[in-house]
PDB file of N, CA and C in Angstrom:
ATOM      1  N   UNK A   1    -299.678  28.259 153.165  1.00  0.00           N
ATOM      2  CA  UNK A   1    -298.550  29.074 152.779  1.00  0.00           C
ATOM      3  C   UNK A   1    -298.562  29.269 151.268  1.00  0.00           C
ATOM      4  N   UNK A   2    -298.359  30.599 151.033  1.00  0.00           N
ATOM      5  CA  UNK A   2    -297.772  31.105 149.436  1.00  0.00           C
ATOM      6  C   UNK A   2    -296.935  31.448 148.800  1.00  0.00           C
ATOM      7  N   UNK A   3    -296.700  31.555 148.090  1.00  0.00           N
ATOM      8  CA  UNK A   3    -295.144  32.253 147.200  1.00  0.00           C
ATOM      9  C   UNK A   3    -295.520  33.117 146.007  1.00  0.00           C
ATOM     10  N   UNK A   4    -295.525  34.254 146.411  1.00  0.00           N
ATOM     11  CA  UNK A   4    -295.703  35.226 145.131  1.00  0.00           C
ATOM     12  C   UNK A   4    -294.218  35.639 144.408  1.00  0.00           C
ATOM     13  N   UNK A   5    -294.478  36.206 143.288  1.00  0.00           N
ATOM     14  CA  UNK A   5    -293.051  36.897 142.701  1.00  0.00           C
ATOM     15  C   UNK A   5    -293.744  38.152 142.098  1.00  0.00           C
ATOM     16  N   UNK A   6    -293.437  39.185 142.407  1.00  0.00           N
ATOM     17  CA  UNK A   6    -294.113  40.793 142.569  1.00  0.00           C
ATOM     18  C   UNK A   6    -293.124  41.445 142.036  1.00  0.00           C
ATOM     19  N   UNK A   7    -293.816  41.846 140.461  1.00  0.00           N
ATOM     20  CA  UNK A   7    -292.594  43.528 140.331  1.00  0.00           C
ATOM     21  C   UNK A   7    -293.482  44.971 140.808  1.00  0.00           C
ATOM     22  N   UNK A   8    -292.677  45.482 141.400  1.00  0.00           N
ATOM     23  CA  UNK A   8    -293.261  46.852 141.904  1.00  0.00           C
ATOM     24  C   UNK A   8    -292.927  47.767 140.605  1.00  0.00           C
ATOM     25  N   UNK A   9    -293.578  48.720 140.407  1.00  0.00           N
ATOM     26  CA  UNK A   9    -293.484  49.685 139.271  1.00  0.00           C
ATOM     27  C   UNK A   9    -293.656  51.059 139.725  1.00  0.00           C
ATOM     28  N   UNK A  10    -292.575  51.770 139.262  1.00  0.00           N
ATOM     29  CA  UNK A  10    -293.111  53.622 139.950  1.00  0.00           C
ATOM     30  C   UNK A  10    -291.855  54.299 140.598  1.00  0.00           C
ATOM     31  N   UNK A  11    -291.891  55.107 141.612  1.00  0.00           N
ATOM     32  CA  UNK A  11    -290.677  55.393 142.082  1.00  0.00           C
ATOM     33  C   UNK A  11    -290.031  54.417 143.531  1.00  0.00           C
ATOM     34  N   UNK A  12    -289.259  53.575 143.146  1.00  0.00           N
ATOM     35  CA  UNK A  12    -288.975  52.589 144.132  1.00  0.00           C
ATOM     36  C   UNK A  12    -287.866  51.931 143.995  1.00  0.00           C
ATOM     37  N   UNK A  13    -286.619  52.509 143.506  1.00  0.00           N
ATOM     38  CA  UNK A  13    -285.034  52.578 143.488  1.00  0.00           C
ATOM     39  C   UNK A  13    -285.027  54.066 143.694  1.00  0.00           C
ATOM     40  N   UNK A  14    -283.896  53.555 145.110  1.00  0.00           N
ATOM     41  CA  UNK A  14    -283.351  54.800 145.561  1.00  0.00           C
ATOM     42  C   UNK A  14    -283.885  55.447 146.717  1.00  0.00           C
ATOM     43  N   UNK A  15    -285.227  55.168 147.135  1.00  0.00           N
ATOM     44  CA  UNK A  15    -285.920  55.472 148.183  1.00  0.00           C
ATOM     45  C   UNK A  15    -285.883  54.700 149.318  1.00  0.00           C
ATOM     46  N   UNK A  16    -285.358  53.756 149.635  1.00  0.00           N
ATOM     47  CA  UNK A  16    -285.352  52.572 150.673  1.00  0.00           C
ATOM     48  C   UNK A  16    -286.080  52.197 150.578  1.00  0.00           C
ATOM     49  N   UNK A  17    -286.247  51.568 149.370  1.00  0.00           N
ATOM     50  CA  UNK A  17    -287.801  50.213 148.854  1.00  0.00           C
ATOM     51  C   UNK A  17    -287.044  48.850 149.711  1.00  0.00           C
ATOM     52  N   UNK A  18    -285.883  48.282 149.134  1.00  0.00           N
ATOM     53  CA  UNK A  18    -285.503  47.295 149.786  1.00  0.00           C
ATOM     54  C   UNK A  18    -285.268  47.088 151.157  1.00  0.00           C
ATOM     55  N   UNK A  19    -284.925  48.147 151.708  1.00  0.00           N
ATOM     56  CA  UNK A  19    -284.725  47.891 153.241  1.00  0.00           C
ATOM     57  C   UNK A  19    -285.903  48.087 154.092  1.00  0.00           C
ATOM     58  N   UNK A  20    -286.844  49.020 153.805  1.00  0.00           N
ATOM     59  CA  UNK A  20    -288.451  48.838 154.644  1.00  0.00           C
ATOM     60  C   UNK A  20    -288.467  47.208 153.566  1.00  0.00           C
ATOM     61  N   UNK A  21    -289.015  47.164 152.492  1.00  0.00           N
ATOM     62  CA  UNK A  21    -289.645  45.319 152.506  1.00  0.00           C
ATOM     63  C   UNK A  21    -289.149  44.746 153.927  1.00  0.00           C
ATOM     64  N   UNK A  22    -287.375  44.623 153.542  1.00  0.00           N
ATOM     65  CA  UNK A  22    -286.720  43.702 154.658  1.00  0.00           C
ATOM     66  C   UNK A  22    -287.468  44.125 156.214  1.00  0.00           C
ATOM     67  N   UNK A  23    -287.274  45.264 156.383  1.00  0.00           N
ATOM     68  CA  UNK A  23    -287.503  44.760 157.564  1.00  0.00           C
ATOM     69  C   UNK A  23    -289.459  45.046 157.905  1.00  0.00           C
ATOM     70  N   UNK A  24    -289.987  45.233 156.700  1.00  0.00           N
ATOM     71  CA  UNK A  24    -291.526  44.972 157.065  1.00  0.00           C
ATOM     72  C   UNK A  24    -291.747  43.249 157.064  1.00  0.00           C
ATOM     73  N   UNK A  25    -290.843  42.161 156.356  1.00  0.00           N
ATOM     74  CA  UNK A  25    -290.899  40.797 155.974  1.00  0.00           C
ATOM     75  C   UNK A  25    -290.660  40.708 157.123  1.00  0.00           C
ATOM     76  N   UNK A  26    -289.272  40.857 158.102  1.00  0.00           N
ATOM     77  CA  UNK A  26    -288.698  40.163 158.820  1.00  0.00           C
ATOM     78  C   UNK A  26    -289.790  40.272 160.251  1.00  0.00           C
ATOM     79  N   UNK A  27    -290.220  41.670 160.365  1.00  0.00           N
ATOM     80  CA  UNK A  27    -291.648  41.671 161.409  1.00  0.00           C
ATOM     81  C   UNK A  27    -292.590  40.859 161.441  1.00  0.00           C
ATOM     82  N   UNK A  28    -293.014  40.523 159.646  1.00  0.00           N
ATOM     83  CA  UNK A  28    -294.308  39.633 159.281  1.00  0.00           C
ATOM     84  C   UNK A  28    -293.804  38.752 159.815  1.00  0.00           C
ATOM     85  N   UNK A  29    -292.649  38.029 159.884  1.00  0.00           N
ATOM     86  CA  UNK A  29    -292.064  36.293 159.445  1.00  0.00           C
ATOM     87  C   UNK A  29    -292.562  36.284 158.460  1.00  0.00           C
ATOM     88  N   UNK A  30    -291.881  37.232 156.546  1.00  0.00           N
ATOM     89  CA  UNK A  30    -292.022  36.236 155.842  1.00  0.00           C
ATOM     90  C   UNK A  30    -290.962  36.193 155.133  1.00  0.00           C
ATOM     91  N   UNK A  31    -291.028  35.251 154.211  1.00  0.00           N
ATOM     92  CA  UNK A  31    -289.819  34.624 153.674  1.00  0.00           C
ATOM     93  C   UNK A  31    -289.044  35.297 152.199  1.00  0.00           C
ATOM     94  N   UNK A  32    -288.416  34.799 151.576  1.00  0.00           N
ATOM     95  CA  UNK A  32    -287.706  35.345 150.608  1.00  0.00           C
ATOM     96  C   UNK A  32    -286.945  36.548 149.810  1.00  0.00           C
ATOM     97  N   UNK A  33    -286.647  37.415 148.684  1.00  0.00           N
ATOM     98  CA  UNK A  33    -285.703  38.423 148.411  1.00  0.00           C
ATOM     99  C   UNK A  33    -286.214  38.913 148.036  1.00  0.00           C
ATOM    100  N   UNK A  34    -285.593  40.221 147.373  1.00  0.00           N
ATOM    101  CA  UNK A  34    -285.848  41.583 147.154  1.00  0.00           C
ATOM    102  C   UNK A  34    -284.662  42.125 146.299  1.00  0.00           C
ATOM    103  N   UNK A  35    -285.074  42.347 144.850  1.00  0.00           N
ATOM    104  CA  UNK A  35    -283.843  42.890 143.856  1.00  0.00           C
ATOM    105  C   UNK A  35    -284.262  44.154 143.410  1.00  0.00           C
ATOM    106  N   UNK A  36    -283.452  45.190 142.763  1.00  0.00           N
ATOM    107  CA  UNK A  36    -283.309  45.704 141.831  1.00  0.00           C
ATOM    108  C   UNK A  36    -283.339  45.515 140.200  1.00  0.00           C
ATOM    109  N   UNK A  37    -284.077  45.878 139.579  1.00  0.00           N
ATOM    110  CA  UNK A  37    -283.698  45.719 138.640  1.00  0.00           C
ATOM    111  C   UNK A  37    -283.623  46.668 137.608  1.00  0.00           C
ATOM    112  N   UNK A  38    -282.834  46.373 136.579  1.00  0.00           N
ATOM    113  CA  UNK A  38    -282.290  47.133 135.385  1.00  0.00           C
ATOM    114  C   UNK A  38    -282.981  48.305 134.859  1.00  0.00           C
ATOM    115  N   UNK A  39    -284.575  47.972 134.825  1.00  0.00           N
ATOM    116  CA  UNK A  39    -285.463  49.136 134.363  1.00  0.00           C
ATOM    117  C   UNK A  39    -285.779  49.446 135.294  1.00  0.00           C
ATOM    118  N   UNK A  40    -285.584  49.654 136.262  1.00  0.00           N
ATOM    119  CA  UNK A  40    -286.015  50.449 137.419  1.00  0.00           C
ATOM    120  C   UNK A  40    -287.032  50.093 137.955  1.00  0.00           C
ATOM    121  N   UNK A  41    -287.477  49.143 137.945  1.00  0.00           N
ATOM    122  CA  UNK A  41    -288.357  48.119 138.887  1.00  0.00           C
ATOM    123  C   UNK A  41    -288.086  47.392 140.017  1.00  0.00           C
ATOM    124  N   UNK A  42    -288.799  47.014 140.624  1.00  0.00           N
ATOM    125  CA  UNK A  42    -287.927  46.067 141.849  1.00  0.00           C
ATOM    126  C   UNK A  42    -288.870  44.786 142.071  1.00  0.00           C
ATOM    127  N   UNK A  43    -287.929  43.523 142.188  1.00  0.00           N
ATOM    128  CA  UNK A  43    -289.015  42.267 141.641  1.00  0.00           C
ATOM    129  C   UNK A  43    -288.712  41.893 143.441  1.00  0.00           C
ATOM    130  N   UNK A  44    -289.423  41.095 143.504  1.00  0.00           N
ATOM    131  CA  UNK A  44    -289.573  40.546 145.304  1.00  0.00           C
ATOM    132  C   UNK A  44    -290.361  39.369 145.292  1.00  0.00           C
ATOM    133  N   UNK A  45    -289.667  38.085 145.595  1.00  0.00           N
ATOM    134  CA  UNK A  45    -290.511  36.988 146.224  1.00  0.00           C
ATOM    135  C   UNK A  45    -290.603  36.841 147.341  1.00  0.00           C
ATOM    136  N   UNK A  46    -291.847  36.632 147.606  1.00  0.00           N
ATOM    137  CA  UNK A  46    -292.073  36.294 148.798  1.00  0.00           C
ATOM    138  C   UNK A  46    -292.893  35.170 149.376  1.00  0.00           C
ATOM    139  N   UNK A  47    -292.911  34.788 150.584  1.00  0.00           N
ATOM    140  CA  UNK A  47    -293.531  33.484 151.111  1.00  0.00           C
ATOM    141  C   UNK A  47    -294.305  33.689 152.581  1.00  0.00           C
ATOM    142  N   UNK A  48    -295.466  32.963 152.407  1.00  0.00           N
ATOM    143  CA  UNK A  48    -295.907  33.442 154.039  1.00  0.00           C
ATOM    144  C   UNK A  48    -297.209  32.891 153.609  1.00  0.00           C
ATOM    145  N   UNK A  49    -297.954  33.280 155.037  1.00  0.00           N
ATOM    146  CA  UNK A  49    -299.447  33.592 154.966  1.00  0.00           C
ATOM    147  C   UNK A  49    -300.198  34.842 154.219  1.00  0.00           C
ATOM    148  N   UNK A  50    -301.347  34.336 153.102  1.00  0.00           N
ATOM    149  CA  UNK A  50    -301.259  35.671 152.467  1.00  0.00           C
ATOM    150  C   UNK A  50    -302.197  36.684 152.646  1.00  0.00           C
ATOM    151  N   UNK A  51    -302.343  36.467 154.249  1.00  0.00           N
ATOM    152  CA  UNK A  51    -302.769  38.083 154.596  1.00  0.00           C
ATOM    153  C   UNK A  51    -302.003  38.871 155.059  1.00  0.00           C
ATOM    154  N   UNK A  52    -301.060  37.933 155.796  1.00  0.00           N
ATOM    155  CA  UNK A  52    -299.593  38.684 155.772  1.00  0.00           C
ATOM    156  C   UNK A  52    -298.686  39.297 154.665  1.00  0.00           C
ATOM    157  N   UNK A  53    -299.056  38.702 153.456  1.00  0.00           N
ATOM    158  CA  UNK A  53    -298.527  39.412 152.072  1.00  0.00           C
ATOM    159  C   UNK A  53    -299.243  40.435 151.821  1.00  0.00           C
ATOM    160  N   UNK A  54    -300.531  40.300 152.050  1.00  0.00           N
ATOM    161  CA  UNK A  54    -301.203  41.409 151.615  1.00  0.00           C
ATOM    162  C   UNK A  54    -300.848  42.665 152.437  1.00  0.00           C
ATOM    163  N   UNK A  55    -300.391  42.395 153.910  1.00  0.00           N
ATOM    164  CA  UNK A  55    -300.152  43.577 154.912  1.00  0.00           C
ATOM    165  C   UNK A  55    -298.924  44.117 154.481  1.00  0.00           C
ATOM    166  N   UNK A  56    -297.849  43.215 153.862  1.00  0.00           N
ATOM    167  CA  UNK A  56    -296.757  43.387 153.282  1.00  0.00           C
ATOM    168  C   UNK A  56    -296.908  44.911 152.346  1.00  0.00           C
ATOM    169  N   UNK A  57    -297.307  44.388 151.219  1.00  0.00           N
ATOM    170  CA  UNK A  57    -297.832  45.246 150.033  1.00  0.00           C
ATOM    171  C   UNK A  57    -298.024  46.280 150.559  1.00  0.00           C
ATOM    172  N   UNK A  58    -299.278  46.759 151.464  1.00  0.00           N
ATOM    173  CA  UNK A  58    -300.148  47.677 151.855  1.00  0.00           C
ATOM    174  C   UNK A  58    -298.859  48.305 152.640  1.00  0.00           C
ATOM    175  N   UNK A  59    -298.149  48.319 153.930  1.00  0.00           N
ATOM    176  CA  UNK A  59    -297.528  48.840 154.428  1.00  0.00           C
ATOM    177  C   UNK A  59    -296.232  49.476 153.192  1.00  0.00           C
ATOM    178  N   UNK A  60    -295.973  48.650 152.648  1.00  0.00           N
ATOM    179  CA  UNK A  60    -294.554  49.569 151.708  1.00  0.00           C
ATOM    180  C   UNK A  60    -294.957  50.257 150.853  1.00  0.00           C
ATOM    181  N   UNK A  61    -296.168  50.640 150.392  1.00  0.00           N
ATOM    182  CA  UNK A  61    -296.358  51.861 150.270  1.00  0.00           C
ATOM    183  C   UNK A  61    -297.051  53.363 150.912  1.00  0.00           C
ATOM    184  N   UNK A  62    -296.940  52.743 152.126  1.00  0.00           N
ATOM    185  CA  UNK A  62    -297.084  54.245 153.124  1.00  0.00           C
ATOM    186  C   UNK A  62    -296.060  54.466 153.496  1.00  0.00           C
ATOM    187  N   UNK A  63    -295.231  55.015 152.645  1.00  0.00           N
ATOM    188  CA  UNK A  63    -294.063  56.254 153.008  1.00  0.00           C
ATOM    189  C   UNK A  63    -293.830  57.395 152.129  1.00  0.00           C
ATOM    190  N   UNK A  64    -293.384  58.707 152.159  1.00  0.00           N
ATOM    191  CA  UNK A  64    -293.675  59.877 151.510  1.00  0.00           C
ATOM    192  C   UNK A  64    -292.728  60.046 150.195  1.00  0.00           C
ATOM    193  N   UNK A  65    -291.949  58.452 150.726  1.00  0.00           N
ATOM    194  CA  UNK A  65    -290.550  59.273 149.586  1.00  0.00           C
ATOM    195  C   UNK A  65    -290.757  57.791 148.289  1.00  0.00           C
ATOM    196  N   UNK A  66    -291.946  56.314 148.684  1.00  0.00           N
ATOM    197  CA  UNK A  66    -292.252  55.662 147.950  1.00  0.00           C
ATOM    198  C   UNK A  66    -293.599  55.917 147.398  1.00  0.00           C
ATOM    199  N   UNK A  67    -293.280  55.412 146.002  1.00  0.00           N
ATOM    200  CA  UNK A  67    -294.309  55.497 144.949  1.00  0.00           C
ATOM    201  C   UNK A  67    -294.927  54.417 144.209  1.00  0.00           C
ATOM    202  N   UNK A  68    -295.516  53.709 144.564  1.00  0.00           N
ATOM    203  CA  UNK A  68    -295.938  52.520 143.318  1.00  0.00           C
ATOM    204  C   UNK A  68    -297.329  52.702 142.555  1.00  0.00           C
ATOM    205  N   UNK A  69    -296.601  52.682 141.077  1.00  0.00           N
ATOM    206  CA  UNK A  69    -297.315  53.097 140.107  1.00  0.00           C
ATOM    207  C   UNK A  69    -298.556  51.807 139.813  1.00  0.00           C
ATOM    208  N   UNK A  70    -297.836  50.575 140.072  1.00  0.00           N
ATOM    209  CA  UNK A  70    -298.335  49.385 139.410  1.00  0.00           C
ATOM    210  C   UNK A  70    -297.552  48.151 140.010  1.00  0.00           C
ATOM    211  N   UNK A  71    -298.681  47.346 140.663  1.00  0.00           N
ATOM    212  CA  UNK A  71    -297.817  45.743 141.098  1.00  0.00           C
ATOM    213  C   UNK A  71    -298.645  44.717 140.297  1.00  0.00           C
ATOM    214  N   UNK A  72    -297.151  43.692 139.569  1.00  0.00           N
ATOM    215  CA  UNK A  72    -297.903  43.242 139.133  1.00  0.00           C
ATOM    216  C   UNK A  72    -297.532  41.543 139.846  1.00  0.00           C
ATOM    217  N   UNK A  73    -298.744  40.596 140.372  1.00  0.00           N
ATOM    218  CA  UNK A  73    -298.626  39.791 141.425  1.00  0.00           C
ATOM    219  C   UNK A  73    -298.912  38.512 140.763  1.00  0.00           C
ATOM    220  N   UNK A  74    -297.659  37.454 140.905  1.00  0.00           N
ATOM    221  CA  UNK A  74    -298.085  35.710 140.196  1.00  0.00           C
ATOM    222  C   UNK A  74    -297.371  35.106 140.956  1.00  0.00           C
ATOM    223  N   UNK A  75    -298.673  34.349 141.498  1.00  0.00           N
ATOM    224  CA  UNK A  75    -298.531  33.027 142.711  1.00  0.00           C
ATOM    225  C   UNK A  75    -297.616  31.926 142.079  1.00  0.00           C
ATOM    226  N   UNK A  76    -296.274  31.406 142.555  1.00  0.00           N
ATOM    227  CA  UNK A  76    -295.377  30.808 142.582  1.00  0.00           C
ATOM    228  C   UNK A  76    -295.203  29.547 143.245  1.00  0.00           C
ATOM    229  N   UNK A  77    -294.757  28.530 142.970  1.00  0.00           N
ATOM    230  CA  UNK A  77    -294.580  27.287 143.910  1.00  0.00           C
ATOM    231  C   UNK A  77    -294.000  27.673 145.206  1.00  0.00           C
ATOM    232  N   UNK A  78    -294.262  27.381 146.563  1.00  0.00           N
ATOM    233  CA  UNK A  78    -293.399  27.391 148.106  1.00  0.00           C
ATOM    234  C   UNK A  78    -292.245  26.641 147.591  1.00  0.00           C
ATOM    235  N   UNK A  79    -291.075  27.232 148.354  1.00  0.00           N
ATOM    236  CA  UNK A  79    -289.743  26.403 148.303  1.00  0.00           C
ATOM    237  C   UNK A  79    -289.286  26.829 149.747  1.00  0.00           C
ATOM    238  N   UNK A  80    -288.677  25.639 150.240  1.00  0.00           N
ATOM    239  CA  UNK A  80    -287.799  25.788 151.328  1.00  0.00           C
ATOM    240  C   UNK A  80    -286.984  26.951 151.748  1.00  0.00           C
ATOM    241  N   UNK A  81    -287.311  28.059 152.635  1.00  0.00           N
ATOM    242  CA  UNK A  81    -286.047  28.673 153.221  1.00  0.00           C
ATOM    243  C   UNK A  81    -286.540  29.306 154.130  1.00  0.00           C
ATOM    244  N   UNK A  82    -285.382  30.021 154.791  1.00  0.00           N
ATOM    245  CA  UNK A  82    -285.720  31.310 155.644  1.00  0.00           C
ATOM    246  C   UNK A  82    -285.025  32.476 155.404  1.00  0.00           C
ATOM    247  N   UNK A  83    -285.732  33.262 156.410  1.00  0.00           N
ATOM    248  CA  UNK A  83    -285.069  34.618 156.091  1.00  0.00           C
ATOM    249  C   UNK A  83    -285.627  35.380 154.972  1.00  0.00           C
ATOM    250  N   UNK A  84    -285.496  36.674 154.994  1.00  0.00           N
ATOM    251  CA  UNK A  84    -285.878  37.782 153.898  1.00  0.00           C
ATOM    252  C   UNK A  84    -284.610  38.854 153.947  1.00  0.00           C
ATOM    253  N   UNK A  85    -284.413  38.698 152.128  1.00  0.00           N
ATOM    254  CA  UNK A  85    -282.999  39.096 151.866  1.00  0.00           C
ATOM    255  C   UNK A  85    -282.897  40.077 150.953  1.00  0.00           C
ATOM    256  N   UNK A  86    -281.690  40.810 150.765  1.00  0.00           N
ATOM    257  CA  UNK A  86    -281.981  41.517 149.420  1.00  0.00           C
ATOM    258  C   UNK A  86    -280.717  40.991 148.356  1.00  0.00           C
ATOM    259  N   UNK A  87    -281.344  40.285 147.281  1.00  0.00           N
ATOM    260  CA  UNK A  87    -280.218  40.316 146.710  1.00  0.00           C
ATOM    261  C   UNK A  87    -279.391  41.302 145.984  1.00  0.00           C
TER     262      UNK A  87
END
């Protein structure tokens, strides 16, 4: 098991970036949140198996109305939880 913390970069506020993650995570079984943030980025940890992260990634950006310019990806300590959320 892994724990990444991923900012997505590009057009991805406002398009339903957070709610495909959620429910592409909750299909994978994988773990952790999904924010917004201030510059218009969107940061996302996540936890799982990481070919399942990698399927993660790959699937949220096949949709017509998301754009990612640039991810940038750093492996994180596992911590206890469940569920995939948006804060």
């Amino acid at each position: 098991m892994v724990r990444y913390n991923i900012i997505f970069k590009g057009r991805v506020q406002g398009v339903g970036f957070r709610y495909r993650a959620t429910m592409i995570a909750d299909k994978l079984g994988l773990t952790g949140n999904i924010t917004n943030l201030y510059n218009g980025d969107v940061e996302c940890n996540i936890q799982g198996d990481k070919e399942k992260i990698n399927t993660f990634i790959e699937k949220l950006g096949n949709s017509r109305f998301i754009y990612i310019d640039e991810i940038i990806k750093k492996e994180i300590r596992p911590i206890e939880e469940s569920g995939f959320y948006v804060k």
